[in-house]
Protein backbone atom coordinates (compact mmCIF):
# COMPACT_ATOMS: atom_id res chain seq x y z
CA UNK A 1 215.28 67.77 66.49
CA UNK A 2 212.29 70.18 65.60
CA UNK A 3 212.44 73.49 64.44
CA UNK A 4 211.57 74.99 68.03
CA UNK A 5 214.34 73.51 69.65
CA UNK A 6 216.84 75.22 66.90
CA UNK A 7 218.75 78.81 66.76
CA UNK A 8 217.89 80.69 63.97
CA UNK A 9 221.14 79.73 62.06
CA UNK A 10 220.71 75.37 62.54
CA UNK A 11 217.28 76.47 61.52
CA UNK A 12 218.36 77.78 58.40
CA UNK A 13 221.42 75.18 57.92
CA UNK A 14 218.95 72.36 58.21
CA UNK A 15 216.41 74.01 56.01
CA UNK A 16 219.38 74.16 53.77
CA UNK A 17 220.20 70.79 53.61
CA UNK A 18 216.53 69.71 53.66
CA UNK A 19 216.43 71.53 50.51
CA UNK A 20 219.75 70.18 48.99
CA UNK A 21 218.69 66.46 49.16
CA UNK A 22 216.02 67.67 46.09
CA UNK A 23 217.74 70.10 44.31
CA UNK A 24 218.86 67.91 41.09
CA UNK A 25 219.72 70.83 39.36
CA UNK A 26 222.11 72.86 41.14
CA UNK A 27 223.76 69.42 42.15
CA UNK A 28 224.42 68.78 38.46
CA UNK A 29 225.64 72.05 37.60
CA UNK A 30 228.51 71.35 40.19
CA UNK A 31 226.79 73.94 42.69
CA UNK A 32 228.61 74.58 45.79
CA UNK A 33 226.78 75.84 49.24
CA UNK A 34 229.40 77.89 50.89
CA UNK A 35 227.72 79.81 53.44
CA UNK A 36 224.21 79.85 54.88
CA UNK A 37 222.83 82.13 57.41
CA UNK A 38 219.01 83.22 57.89
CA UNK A 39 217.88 85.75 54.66
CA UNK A 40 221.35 84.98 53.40
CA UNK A 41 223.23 82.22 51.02
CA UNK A 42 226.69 81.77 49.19
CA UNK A 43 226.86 79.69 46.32
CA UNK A 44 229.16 78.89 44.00
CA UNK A 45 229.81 77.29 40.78
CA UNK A 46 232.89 77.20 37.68
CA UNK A 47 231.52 77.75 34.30
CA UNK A 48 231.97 74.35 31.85
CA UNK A 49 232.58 74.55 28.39
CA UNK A 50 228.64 73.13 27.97
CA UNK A 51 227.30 76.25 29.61
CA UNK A 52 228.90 78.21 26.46
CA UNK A 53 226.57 80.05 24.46
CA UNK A 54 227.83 80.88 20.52
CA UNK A 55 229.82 83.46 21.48
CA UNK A 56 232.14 81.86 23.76
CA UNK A 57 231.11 83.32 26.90
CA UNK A 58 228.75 81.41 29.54
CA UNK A 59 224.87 81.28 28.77
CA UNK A 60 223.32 83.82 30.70
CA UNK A 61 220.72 81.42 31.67
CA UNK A 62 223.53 79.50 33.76
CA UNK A 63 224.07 82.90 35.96
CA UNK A 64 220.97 83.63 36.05
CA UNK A 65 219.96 79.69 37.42
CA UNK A 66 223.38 79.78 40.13
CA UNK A 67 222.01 83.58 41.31
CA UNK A 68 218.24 81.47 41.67
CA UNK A 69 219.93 78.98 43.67
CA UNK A 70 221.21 81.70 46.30
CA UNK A 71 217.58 82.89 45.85
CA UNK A 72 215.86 80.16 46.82
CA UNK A 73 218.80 79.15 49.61
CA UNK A 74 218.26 83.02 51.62
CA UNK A 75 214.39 82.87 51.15
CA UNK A 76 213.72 79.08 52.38
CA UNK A 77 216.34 79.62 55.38
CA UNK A 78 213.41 80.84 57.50
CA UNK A 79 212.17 77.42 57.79
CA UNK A 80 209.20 78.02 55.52
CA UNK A 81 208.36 76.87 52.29
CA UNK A 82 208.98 80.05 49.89
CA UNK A 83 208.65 80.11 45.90
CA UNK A 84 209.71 83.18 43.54
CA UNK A 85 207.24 85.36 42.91
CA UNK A 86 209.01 87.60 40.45
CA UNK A 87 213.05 87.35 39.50
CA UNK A 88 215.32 89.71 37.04
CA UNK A 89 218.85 90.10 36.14
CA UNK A 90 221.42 92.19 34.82
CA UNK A 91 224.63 91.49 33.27
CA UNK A 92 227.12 93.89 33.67
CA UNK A 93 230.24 91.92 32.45
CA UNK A 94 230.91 88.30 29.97
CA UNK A 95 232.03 85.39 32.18
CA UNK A 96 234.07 83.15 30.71
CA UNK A 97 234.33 78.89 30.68
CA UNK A 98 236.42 78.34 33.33
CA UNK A 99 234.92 81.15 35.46
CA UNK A 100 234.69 80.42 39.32
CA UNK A 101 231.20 82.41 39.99
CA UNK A 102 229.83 83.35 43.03
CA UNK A 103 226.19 84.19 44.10
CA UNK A 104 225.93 86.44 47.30
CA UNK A 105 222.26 86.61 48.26
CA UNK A 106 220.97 88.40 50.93
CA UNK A 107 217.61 89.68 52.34
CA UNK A 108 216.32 93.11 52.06
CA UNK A 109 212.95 92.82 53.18
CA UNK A 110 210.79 90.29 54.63
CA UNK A 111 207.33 91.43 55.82
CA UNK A 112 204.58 88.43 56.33
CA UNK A 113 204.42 85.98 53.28
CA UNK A 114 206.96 88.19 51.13
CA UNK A 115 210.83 88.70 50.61
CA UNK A 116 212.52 90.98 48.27
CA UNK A 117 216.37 89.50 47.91
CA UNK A 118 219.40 91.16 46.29
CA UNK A 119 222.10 88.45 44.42
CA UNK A 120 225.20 90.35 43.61
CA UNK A 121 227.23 87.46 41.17
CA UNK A 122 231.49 87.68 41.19
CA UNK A 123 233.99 85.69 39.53
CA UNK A 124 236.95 84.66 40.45
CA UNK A 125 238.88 87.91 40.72
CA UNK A 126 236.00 89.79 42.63
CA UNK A 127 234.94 91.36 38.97
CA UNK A 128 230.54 92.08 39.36
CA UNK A 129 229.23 90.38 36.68
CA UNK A 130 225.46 90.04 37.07
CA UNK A 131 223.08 91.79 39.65
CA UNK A 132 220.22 89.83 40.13
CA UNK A 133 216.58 91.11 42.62
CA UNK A 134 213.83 87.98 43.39
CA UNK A 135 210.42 88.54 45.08
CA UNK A 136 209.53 85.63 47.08
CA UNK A 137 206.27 84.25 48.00
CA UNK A 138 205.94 81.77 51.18
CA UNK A 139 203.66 79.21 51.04
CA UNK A 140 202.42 76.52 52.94
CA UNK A 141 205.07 73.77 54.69
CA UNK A 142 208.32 73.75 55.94
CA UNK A 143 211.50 71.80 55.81
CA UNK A 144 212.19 70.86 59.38
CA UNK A 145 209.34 69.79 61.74
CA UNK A 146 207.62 72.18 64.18
């Protein structure tokens, strides 16, 4: 099926698992895709004991990667090929191994080839533990067929 023959929300499921098939990374963390919808993407993902940092807590690098997932999820649901442009975080609370995270992304603002996204990242008992803003950039291609 092409793209033009799609609602907005196959378009963005199929871009989704277009996506998916590649993404070695967030498969090997364990990633989950709970929800996708156009500008928006659920992910989740439970905290190992190798994503510890010295402390004891989870790496922040590990949130920060599951929040780029959602990222890249929301901003490539449009059916076009989208890259960050500009990411940050903030963590507001330690997650701990064990942890069952979740990465809420959704759009703010999408005006020709650029996105701004908000992440908001919860564990397991709803607790905000990193807030996370991406700039996206499309560029050329897309993941289902015009």
């Amino acid at each position: 099926m092409t793209a033009a023959a799609m609602t907005p929300q196959e378009l963005a499921e199929a871009s989704a698992a277009a996506m998916w098939n590649d993404d070695a990374a967030s498969q090997r963390l364990g990633m989950e895709i709970v929800h996708i919808a156009p500008g928006a993407a659920t992910l989740t993902m439970t905290v190992r004991r190798d994503m510890s940092n010295g402390q004891g807590n989870c790496h922040g690098g590990y949130i920060f990667l599951l929040a780029d997932s959602a990222f890249a999820f929301a901003c490539n649901s449009h059916n076009q090929v989208t890259v960050a442009q500009h990411a940050s975080v903030s963590f507001l609370e330690p997650v701990r191994i064990g942890d069952r995270l979740t990465a809420e992304a959704r759009e703010v603002n999408r005006r020709g080839r650029s996105g701004i996204y908000d992440i908001r990242v919860t564990n397991q008992d709803g607790l905000h533990v990193a807030e996370f803003r991406g700039h996206s950039r499309s560029v050329r291609g897309t993941h289902v067929p015009e």
